[in-house]
C-alpha atoms as a PDB file:
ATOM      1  CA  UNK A   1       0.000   0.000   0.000  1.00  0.00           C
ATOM      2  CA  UNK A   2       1.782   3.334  -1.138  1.00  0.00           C
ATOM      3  CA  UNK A   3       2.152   5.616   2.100  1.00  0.00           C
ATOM      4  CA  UNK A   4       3.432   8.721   2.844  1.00  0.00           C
ATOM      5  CA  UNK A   5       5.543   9.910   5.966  1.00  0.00           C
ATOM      6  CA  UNK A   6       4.119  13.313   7.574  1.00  0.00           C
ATOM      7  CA  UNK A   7       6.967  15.713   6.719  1.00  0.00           C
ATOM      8  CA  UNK A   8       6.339  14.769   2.747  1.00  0.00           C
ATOM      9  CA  UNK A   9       2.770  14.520   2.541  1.00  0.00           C
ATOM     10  CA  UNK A  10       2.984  18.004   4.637  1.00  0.00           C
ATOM     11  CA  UNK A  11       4.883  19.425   2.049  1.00  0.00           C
ATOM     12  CA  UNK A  12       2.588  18.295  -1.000  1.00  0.00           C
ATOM     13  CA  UNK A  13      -0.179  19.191   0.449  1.00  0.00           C
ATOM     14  CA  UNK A  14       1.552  22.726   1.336  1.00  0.00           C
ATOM     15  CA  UNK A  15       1.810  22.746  -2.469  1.00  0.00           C
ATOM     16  CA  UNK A  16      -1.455  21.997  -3.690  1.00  0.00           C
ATOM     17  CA  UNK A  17      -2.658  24.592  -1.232  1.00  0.00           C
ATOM     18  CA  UNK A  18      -0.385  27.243  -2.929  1.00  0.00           C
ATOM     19  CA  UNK A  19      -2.072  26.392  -5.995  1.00  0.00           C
ATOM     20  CA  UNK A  20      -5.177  26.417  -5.138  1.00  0.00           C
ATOM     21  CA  UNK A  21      -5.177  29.895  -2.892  1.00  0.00           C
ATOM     22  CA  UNK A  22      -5.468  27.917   0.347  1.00  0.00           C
ATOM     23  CA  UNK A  23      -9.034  26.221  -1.018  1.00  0.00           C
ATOM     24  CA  UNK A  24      -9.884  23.219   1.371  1.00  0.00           C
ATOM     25  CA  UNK A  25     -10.628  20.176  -0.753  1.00  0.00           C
ATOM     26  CA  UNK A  26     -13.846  17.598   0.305  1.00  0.00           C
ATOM     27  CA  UNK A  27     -12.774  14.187   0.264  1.00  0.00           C
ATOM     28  CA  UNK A  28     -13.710  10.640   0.030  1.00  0.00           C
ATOM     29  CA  UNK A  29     -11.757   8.271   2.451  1.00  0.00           C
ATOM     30  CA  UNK A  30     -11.532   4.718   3.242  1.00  0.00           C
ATOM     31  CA  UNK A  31     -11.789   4.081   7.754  1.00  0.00           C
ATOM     32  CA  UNK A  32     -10.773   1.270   9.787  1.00  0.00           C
ATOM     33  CA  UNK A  33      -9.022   0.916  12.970  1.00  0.00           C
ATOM     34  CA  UNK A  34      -6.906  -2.012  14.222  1.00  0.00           C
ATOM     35  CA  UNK A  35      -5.868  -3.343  17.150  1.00  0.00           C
ATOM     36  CA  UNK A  36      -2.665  -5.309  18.655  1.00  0.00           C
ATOM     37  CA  UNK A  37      -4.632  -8.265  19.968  1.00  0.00           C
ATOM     38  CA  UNK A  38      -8.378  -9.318  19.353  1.00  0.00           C
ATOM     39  CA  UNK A  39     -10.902  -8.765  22.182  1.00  0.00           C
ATOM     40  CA  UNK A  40     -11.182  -5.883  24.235  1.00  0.00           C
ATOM     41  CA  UNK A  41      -8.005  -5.775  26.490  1.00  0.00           C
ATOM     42  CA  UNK A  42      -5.475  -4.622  23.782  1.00  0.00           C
ATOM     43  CA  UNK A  43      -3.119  -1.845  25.109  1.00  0.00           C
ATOM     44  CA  UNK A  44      -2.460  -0.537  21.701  1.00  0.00           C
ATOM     45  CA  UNK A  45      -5.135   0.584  18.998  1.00  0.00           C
ATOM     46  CA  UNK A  46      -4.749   2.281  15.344  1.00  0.00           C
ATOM     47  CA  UNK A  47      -6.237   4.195  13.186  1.00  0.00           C
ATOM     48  CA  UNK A  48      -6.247   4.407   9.533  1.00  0.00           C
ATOM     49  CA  UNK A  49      -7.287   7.151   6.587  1.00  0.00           C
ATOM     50  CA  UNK A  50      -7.109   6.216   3.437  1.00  0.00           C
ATOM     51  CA  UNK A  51      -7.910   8.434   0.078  1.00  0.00           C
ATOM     52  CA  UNK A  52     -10.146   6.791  -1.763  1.00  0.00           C
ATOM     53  CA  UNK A  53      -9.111   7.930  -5.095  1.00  0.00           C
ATOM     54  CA  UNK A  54      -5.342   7.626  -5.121  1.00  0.00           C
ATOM     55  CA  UNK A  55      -5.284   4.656  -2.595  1.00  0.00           C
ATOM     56  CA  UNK A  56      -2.340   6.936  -0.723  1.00  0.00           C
ATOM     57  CA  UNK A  57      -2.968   6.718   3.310  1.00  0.00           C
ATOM     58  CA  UNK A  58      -3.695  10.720   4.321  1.00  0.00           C
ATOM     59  CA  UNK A  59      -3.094   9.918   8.540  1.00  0.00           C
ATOM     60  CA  UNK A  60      -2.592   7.344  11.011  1.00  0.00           C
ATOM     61  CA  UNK A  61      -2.890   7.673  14.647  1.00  0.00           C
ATOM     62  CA  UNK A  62      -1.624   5.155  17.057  1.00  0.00           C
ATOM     63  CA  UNK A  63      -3.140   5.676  20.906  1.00  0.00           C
ATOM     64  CA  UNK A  64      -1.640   3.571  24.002  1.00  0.00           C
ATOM     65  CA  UNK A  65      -2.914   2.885  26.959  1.00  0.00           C
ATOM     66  CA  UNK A  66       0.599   1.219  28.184  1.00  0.00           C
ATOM     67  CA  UNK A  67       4.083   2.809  28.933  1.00  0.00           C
ATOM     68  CA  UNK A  68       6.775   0.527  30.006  1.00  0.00           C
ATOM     69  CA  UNK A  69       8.908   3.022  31.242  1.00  0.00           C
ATOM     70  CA  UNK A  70       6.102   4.245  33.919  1.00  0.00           C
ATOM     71  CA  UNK A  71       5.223   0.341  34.682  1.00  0.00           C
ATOM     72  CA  UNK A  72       9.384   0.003  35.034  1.00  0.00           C
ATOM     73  CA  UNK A  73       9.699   3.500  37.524  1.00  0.00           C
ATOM     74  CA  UNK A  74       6.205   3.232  38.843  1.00  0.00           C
ATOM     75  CA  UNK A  75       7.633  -1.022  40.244  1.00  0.00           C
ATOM     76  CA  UNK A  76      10.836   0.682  41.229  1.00  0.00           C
ATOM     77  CA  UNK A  77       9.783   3.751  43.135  1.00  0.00           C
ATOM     78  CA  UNK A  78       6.567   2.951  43.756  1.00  0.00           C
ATOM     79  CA  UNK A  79       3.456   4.375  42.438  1.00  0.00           C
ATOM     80  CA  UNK A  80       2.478   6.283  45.733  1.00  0.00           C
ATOM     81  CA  UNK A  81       5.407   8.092  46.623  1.00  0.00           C
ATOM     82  CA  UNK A  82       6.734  11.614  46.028  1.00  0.00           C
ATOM     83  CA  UNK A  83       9.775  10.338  43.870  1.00  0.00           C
ATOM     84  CA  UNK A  84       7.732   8.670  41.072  1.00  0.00           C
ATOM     85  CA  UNK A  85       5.116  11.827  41.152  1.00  0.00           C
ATOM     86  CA  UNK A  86       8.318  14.375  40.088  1.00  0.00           C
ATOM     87  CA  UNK A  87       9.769  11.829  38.014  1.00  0.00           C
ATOM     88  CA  UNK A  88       6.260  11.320  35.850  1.00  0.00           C
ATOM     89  CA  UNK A  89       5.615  14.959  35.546  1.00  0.00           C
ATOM     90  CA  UNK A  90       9.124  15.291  33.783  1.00  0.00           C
ATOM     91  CA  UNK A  91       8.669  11.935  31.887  1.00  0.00           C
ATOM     92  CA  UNK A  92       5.008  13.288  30.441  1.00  0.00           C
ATOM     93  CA  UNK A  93       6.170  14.194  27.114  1.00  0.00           C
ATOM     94  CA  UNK A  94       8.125  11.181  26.689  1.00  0.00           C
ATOM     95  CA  UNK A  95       5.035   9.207  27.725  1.00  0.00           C
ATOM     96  CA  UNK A  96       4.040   6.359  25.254  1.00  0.00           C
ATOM     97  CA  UNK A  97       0.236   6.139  27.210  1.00  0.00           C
ATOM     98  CA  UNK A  98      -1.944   8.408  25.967  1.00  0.00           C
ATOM     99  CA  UNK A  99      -5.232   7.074  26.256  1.00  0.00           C
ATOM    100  CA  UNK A 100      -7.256   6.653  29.298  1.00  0.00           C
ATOM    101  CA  UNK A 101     -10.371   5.299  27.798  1.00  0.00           C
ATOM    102  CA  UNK A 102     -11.499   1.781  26.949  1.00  0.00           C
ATOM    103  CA  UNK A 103      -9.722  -0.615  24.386  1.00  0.00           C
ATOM    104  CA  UNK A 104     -13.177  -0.656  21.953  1.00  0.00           C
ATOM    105  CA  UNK A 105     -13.251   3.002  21.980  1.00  0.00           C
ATOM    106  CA  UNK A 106      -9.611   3.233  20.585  1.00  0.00           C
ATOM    107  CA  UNK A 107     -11.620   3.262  17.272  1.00  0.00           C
ATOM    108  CA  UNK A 108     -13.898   5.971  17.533  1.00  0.00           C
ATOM    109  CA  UNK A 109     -11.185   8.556  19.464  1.00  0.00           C
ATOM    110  CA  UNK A 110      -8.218   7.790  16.376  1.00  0.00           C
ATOM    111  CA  UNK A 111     -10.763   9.010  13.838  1.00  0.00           C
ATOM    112  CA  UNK A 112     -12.217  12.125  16.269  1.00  0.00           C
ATOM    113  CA  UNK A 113      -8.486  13.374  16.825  1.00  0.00           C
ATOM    114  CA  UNK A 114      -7.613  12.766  12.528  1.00  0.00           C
ATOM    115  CA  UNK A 115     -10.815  14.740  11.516  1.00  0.00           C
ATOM    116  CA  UNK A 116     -10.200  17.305  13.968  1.00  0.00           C
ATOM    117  CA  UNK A 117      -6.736  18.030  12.337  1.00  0.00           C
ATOM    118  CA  UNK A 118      -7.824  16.962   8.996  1.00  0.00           C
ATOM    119  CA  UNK A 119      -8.071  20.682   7.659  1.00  0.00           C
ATOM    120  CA  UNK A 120      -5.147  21.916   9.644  1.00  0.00           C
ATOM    121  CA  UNK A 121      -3.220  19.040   8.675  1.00  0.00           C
ATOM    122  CA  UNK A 122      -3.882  18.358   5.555  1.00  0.00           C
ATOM    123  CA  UNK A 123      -6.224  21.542   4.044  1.00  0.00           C
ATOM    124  CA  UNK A 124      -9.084  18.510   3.429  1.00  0.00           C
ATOM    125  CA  UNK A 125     -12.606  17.607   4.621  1.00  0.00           C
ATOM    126  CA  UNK A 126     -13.136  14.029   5.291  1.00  0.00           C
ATOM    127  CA  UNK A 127     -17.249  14.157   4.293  1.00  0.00           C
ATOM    128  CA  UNK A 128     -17.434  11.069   2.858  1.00  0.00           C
ATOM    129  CA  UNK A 129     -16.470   8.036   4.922  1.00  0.00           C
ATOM    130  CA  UNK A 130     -16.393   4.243   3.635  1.00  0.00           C
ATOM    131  CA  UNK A 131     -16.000   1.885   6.334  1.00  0.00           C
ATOM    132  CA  UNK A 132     -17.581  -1.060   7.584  1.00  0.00           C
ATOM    133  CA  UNK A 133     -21.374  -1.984   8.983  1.00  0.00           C
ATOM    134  CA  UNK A 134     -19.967  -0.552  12.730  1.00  0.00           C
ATOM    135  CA  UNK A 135     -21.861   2.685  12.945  1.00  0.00           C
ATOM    136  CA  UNK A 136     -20.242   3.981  16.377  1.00  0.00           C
ATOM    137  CA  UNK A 137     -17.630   5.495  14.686  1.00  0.00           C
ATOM    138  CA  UNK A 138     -19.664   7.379  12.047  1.00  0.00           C
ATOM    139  CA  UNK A 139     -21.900   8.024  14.741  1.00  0.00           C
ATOM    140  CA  UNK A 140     -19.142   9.388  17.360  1.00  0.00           C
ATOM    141  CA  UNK A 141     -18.005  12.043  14.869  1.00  0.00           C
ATOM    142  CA  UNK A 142     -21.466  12.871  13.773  1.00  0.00           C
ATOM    143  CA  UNK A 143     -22.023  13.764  17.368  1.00  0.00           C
ATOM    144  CA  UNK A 144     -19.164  15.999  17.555  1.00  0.00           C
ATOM    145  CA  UNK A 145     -20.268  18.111  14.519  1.00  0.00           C
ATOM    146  CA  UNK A 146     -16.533  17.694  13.420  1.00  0.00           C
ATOM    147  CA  UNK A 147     -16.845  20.828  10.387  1.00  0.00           C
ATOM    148  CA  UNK A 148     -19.787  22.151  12.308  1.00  0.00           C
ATOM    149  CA  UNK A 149     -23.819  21.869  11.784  1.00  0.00           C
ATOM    150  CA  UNK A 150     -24.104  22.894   8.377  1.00  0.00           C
ATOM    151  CA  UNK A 151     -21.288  20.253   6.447  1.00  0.00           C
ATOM    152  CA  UNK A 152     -21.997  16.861   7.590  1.00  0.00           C
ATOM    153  CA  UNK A 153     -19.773  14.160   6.803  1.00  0.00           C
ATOM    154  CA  UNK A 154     -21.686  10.560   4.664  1.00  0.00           C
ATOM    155  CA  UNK A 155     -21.533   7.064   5.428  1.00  0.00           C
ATOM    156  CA  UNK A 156     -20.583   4.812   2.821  1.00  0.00           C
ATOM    157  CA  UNK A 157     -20.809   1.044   2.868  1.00  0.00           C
ATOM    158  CA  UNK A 158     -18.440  -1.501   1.516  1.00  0.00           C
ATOM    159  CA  UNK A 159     -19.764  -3.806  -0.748  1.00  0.00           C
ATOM    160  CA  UNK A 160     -17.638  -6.837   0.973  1.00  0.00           C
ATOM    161  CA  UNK A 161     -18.779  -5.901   4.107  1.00  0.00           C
ATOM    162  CA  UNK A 162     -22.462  -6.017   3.369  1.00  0.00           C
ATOM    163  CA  UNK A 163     -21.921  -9.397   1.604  1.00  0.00           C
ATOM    164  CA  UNK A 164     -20.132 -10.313   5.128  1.00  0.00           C
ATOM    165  CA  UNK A 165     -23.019  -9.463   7.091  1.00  0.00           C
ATOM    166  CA  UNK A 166     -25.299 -11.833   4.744  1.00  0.00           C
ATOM    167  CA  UNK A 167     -23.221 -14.426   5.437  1.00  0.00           C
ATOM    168  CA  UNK A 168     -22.823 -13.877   8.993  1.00  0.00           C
ATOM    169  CA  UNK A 169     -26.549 -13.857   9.705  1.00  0.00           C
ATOM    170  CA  UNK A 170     -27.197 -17.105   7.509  1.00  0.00           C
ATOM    171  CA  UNK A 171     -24.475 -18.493  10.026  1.00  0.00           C
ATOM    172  CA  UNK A 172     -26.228 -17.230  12.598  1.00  0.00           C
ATOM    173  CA  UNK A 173     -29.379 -18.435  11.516  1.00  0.00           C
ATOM    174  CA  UNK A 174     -28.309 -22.317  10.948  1.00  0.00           C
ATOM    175  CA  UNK A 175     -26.579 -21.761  14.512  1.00  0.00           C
ATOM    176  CA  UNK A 176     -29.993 -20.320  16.173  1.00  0.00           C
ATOM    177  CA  UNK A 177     -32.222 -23.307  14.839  1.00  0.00           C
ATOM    178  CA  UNK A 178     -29.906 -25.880  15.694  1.00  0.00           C
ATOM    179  CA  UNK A 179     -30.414 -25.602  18.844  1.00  0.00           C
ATOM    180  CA  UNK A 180     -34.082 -25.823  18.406  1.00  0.00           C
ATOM    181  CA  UNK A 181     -33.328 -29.348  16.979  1.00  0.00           C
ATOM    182  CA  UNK A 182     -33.636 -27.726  13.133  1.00  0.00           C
ATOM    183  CA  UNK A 183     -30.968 -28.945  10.962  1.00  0.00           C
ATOM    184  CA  UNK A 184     -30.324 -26.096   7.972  1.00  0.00           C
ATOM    185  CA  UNK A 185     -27.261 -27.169   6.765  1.00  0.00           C
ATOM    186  CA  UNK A 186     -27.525 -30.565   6.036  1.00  0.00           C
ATOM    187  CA  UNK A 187     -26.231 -32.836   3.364  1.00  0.00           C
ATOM    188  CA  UNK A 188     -29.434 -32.174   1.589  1.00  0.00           C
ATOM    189  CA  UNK A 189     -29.672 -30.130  -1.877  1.00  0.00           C
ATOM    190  CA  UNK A 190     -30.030 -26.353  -0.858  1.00  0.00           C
ATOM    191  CA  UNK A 191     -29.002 -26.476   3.188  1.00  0.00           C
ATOM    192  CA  UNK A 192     -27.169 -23.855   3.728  1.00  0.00           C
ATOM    193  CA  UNK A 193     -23.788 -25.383   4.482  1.00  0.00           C
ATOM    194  CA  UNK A 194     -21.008 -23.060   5.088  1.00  0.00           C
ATOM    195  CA  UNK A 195     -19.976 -23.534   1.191  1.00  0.00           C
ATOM    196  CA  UNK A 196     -23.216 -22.934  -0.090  1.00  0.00           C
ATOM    197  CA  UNK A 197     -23.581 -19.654   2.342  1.00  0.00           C
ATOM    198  CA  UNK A 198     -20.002 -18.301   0.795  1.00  0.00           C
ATOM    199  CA  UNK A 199     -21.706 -18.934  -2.550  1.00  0.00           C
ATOM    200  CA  UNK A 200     -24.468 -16.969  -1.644  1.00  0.00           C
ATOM    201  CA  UNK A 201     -22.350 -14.048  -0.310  1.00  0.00           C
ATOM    202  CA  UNK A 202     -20.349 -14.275  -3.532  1.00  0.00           C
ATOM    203  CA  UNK A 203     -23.273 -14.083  -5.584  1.00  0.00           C
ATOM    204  CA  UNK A 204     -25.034 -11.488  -3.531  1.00  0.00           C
ATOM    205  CA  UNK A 205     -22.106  -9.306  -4.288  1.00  0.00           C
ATOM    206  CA  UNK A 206     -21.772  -9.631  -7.861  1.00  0.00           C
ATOM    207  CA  UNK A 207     -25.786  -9.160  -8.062  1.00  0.00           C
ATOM    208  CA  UNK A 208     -25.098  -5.726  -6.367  1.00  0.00           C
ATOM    209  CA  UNK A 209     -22.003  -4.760  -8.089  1.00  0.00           C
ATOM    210  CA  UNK A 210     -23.531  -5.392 -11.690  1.00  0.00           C
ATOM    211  CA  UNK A 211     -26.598  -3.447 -11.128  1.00  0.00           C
ATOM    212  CA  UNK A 212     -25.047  -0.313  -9.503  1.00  0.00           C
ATOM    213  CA  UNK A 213     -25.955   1.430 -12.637  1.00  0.00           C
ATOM    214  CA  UNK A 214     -29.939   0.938 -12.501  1.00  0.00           C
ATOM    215  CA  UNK A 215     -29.706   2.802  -8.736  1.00  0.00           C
ATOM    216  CA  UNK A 216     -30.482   5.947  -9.170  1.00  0.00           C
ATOM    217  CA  UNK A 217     -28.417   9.019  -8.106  1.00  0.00           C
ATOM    218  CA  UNK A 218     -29.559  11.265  -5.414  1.00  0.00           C
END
């Protein structure tokens, strides 16, 4: 995936804005966050922007809720005592934890602090966001009226993430009667083994994909 470290992508985009007298360009951009383990005790959470035109990555922003130098001086001097209070006050900029909140809301606070900067940063509006079918985060910076009331930013969905969710709830479904002694994904023609439910996500996918063309445009 082509990337670009801040200092260059600063500079291009100090460029374009040059050219353009300073005009603030609306964007389209691809949204996920990540995390360093599954489940919700990770320490460590990312965040990702992505243009969706050029495929380059705009921001990232990595939050921690762990710093092994205060878990190291905090063991050695002992987290109550005057020593380790001085020694963290001149170790705060140094810090690697800067997050106090919960490991699932790591997602939702990495996009807040990259649209907050995203016109400082970068001279761009994020109003269009493709992510997946997890509305917190769309909802989160809807909230905060991130470019104010009157510019609202969209939600797009992904077409493999829609297809997902199809498949996921078929799962589901076979899962749910099961245990009401209803076999759906028998050997028999048409259960809805987990083959025949990929199929159907497949084919749900193309269906959507090849008739983009007959939705119309608002």
């Amino acid at each position: 995936m082509p990337t670009m470290d801040r200092k260059t992508f600063a500079k291009c985009m100090h460029n374009s804005s040059v050219k353009n007298k300073e005009e603030i360009i609306d964007v389209s951009v691809s949204y996920d966050g990540t995390w360093q383990k599954r489940g919700h005790t990770s320490n460590l959470g990312l965040g990702i922007i992505i243009d969706i035109l050029s495929g380059l990555v705009l921001d990232f922003e990595v939050l921690s809720k762990y710093c092994h130098n205060c878990v190291v001086a905090g063991r050695d001097m002992g987290v109550d005592w005057a020593e380790f209070y001085i020694w963290q006050k001149g170790h705060a900029d140094e810090c690697d934890k800067n997050f106090d909140g919960t490991s699932g809301a790591m997602e939702m606070h990495t996009a807040l602090i990259m649209w907050r900067r995203s016109i400082s940063d970068c001279q761009m509006r994020f109003v269009s966001m493709l992510s997946d079918g997890d509305s917190k985060t769309f909802q989160f910076l809807s909230d905060n009226k991130i470019y104010g009331s009157d510019i609202k930013i969209e939600k797009e969905e992904c077409l493999n993430h829609i297809a997902k969710r199809l498949g996921t709830s078929l799962r589901n479904k076979v899962k749910e009667w099961k245990v009401k002694k209803v076999t759906l994904g028998g050997r028999k023609q048409g259960s809805l083994t987990d083959k025949n439910i990929t199929k159907l996500q497949n084919y749900y996918r193309k269906a959507i994909k090849d008739n983009m063309s007959l939705i119309p445009i608002k």
